[in-house]
C-alpha atoms as a PDB file:
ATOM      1  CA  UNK A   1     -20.163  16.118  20.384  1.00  0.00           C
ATOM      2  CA  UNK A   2     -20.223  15.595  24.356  1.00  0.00           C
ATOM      3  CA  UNK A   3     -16.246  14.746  26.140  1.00  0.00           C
ATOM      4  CA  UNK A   4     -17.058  10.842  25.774  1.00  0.00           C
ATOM      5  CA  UNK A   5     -17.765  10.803  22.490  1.00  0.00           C
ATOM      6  CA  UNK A   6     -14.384  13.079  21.683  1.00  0.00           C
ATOM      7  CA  UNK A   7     -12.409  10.942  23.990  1.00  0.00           C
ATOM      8  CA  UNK A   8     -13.568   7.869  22.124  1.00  0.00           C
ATOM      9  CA  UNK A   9     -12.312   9.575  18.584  1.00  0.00           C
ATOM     10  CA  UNK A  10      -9.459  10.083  19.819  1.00  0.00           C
ATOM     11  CA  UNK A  11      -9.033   6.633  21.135  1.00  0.00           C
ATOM     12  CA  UNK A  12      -9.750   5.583  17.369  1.00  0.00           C
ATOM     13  CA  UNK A  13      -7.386   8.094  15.761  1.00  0.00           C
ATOM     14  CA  UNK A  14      -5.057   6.827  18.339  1.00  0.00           C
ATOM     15  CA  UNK A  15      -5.209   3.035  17.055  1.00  0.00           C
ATOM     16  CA  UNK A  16      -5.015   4.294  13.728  1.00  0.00           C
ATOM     17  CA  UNK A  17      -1.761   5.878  14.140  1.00  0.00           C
ATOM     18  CA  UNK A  18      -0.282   3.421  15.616  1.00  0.00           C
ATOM     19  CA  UNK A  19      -1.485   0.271  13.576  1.00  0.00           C
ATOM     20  CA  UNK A  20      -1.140   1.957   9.647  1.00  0.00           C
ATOM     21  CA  UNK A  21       1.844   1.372   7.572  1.00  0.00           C
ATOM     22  CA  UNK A  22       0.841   4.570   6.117  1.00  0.00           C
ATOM     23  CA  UNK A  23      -1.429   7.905   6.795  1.00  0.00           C
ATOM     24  CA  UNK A  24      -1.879  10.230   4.250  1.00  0.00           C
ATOM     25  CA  UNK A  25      -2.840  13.624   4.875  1.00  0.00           C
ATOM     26  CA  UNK A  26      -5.004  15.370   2.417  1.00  0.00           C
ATOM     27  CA  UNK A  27      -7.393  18.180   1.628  1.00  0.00           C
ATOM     28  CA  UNK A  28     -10.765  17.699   0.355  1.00  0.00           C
ATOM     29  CA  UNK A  29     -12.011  21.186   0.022  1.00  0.00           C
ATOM     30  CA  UNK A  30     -14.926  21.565  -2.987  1.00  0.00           C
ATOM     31  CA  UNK A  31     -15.322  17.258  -3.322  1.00  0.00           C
ATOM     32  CA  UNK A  32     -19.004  16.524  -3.048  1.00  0.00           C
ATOM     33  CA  UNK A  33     -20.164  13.577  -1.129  1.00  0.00           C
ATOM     34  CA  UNK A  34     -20.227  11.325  -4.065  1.00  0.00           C
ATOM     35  CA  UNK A  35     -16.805  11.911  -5.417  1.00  0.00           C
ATOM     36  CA  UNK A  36     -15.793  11.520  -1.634  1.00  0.00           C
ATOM     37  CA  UNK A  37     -17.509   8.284  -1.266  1.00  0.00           C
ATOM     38  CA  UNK A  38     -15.534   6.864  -4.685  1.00  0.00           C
ATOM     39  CA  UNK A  39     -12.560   7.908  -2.489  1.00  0.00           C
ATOM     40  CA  UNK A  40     -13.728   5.563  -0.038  1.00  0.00           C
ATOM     41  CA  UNK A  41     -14.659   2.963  -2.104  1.00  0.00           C
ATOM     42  CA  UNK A  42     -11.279   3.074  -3.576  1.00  0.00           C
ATOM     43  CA  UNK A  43      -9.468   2.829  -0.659  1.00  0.00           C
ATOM     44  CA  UNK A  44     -11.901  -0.058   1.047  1.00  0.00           C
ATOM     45  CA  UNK A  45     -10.422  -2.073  -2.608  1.00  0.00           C
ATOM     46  CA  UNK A  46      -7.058  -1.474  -2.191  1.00  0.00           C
ATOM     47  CA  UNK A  47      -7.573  -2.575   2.161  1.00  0.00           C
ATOM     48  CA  UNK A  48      -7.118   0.847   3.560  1.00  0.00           C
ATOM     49  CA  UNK A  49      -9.491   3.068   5.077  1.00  0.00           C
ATOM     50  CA  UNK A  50     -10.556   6.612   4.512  1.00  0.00           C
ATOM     51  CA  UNK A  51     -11.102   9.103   8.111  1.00  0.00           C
ATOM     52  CA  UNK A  52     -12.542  12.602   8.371  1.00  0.00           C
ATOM     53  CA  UNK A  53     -12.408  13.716  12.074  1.00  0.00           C
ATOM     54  CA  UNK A  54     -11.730  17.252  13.767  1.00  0.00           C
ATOM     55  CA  UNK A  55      -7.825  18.537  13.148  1.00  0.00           C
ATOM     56  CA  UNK A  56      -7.659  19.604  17.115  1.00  0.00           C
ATOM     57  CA  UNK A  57      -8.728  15.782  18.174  1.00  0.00           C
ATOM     58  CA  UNK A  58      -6.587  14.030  15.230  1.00  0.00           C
ATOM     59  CA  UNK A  59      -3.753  16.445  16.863  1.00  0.00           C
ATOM     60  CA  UNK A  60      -4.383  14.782  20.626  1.00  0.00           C
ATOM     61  CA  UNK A  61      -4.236  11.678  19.062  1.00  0.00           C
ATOM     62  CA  UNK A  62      -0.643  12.043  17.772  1.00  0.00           C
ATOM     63  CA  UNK A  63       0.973  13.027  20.902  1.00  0.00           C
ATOM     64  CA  UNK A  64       3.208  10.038  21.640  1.00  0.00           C
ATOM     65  CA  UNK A  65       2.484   8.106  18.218  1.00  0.00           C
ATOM     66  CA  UNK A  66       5.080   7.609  15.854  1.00  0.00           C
ATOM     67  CA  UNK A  67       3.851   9.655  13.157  1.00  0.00           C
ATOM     68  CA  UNK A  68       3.086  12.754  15.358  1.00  0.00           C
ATOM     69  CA  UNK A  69       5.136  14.535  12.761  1.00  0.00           C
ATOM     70  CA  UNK A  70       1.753  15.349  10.678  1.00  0.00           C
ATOM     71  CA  UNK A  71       0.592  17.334  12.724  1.00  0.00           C
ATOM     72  CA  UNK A  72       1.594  20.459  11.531  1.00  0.00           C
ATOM     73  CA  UNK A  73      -0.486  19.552   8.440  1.00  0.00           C
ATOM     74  CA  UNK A  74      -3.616  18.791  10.011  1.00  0.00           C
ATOM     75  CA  UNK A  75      -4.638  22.209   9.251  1.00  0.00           C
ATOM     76  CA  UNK A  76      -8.386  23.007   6.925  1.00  0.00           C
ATOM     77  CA  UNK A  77     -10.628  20.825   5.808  1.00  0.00           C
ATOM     78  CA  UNK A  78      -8.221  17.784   5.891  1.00  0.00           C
ATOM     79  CA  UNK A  79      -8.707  13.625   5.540  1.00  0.00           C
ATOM     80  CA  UNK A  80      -6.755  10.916   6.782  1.00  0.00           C
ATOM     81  CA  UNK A  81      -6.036   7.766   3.912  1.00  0.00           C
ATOM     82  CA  UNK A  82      -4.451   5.187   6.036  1.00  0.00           C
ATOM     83  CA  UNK A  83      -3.646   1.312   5.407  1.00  0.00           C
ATOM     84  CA  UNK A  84      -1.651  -0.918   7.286  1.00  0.00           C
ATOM     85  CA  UNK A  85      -0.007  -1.979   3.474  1.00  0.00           C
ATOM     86  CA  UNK A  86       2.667   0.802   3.473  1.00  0.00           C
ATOM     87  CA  UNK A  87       2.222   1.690  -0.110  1.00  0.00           C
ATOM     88  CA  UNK A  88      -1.800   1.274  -0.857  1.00  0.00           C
ATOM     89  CA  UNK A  89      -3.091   4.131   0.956  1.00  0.00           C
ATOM     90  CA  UNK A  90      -0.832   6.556  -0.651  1.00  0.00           C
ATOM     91  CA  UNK A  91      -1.452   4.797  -4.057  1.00  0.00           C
ATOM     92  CA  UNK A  92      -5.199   5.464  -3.841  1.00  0.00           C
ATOM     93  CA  UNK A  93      -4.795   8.936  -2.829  1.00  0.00           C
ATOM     94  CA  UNK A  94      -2.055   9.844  -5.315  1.00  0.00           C
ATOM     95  CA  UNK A  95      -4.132   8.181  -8.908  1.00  0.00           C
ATOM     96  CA  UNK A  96      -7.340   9.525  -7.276  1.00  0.00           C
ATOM     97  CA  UNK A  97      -5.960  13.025  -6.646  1.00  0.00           C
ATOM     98  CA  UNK A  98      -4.749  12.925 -10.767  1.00  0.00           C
ATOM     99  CA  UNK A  99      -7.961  12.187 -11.710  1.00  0.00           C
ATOM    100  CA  UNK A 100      -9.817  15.076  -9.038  1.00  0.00           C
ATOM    101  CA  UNK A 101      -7.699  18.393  -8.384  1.00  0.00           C
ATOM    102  CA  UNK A 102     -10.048  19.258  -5.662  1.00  0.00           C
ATOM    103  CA  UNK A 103      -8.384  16.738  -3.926  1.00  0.00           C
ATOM    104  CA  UNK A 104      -4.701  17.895  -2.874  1.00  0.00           C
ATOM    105  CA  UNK A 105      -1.921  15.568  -1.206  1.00  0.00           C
ATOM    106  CA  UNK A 106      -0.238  17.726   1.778  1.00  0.00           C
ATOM    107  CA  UNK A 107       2.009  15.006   3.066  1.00  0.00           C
ATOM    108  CA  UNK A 108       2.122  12.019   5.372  1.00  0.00           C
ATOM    109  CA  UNK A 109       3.579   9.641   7.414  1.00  0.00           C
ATOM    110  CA  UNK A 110       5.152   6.019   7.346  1.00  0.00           C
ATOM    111  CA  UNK A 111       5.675   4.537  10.656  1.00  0.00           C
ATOM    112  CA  UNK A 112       8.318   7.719  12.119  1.00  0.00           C
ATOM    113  CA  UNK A 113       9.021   8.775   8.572  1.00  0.00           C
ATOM    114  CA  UNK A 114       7.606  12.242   7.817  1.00  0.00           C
ATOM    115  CA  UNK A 115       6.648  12.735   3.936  1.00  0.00           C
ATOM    116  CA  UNK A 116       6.046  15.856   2.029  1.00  0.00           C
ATOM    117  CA  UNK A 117       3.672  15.425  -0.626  1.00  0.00           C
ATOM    118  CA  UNK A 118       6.677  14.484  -2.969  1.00  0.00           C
ATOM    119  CA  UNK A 119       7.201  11.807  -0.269  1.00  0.00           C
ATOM    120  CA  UNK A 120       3.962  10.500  -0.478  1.00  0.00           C
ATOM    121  CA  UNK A 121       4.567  10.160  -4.633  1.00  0.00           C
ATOM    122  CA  UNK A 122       7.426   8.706  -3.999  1.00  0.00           C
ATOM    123  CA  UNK A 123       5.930   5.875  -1.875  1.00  0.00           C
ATOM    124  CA  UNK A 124       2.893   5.787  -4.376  1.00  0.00           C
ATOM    125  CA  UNK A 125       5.554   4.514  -7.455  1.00  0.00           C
ATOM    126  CA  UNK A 126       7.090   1.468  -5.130  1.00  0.00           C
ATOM    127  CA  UNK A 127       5.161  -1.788  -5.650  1.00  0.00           C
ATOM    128  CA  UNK A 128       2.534  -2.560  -3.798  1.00  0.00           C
ATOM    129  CA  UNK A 129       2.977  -5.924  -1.351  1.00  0.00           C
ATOM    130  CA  UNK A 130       1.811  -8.117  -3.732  1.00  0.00           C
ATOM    131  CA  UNK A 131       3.742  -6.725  -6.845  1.00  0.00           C
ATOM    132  CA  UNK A 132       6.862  -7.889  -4.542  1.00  0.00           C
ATOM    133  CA  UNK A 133       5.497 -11.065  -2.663  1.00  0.00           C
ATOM    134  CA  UNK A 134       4.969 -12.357  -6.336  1.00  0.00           C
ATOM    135  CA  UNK A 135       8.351 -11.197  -7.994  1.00  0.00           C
ATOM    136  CA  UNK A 136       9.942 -12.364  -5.086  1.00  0.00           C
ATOM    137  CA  UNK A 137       8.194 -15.943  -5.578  1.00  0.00           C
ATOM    138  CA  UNK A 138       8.829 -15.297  -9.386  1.00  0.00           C
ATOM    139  CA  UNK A 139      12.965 -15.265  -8.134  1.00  0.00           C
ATOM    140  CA  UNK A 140      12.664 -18.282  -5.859  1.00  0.00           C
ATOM    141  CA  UNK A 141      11.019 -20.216  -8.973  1.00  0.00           C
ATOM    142  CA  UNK A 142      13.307 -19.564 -10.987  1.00  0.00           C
ATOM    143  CA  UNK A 143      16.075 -21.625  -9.958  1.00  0.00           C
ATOM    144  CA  UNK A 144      13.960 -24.650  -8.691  1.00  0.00           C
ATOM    145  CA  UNK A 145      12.915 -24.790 -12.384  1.00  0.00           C
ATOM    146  CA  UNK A 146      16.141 -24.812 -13.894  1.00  0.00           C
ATOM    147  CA  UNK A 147      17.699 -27.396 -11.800  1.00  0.00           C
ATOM    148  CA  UNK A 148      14.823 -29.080 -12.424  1.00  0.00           C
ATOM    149  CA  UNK A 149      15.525 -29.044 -16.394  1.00  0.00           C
ATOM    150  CA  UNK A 150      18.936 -29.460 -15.630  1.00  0.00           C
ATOM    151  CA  UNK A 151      18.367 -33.139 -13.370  1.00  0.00           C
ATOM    152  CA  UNK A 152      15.686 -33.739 -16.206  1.00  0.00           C
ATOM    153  CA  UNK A 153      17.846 -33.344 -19.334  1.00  0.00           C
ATOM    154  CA  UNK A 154      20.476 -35.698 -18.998  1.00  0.00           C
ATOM    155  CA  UNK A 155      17.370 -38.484 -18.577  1.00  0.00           C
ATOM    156  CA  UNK A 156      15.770 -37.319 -21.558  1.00  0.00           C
ATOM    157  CA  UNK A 157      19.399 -37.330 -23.607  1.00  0.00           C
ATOM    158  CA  UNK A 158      19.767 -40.746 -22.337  1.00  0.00           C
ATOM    159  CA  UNK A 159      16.311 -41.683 -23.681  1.00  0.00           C
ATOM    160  CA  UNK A 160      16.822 -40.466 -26.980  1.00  0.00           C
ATOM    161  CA  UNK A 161      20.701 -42.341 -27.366  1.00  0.00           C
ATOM    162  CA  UNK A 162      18.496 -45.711 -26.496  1.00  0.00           C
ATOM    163  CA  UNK A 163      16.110 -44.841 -29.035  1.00  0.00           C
ATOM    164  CA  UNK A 164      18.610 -44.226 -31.641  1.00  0.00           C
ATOM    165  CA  UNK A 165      20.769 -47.512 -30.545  1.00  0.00           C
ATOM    166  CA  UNK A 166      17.391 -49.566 -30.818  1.00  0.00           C
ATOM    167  CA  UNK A 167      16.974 -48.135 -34.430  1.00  0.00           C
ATOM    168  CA  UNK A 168      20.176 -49.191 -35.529  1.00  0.00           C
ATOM    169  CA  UNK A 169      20.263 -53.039 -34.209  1.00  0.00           C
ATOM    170  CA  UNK A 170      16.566 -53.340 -35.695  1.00  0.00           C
ATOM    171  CA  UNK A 171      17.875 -51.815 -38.944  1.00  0.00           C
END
């Protein structure tokens, strides 16, 4: 690789760490090119992305960026799992490394935050954006619906005292 083409990676991994909710640091060492290209799949499903680049240029790309705090782990045969959804880039990684041991979590980062591989569990259990967006929207309905029954019920217990009035004078 000639200077322009490394300064243009690091440019990349530089965008990268400053635009994802989440990077995930892993190591891939003994995953064949198909099982790595599930990984990828997985992760272009879920919206995040999946990077293999050179530890010394991922490590120039830090300095300055708010995770620069993974850089000790940037060590081996390592990937980055990144998505800009702070939860769906460690949930890939985390159910794909159950199902493959070759793959092994080392730790991550969320914005400044620094995660161990615990960490990166951790995150992996919260709901993902949508799990909330649509339990929030669940809470919000909630109400509307039962002041709607409320404002409705009185009409409908007025309805049915009519009805029974209008049985009795025809009877």
């Amino acid at each position: 690789m000639d200077r322009a083409q490394k300064e243009k990676v690091v440019e990349e991994l530089g965008q990268i760490f400053e635009s994802s909710g989440v990077v995930v640091v892993a190591q891939y060492v003994g995953l064949t090119v198909a099982e790595m290209q599930v990984l990828r799949a997985q992760m272009r499903d879920s919206g995040g992305a999946v990077r293999v680049a050179k530890n010394k240029l991922a490590k120039i790309a830090l300095e300055g960026k708010p995770c620069a705090s993974i850089g000790g782990l940037l060590t081996g045969m390592t990937v980055l799992a990144y998505s800009e959804d702070p939860v769906a880039a460690a949930k890939v990684v985390e159910d794909y490394a159950k199902k493959n041991p070759k793959l092994v979590v080392l730790g991550g980062a969320m914005g400044e935050t620094a995660l161990d591989a615990a960490g990166v569990k951790a995150v992996a259990a919260m709901p993902s954006r949508e799990e909330l967006i649509s339990s929030i929207v669940g809470c919000i309905g909630a109400p509307a619906s039962n002041i709607a029954g409320a404002i409705g019920a009185p009409a409908s217990n007025i309805a049915s005292i009519l009805t029974t009035l209008e049985e009795r004078e025809a009877a």
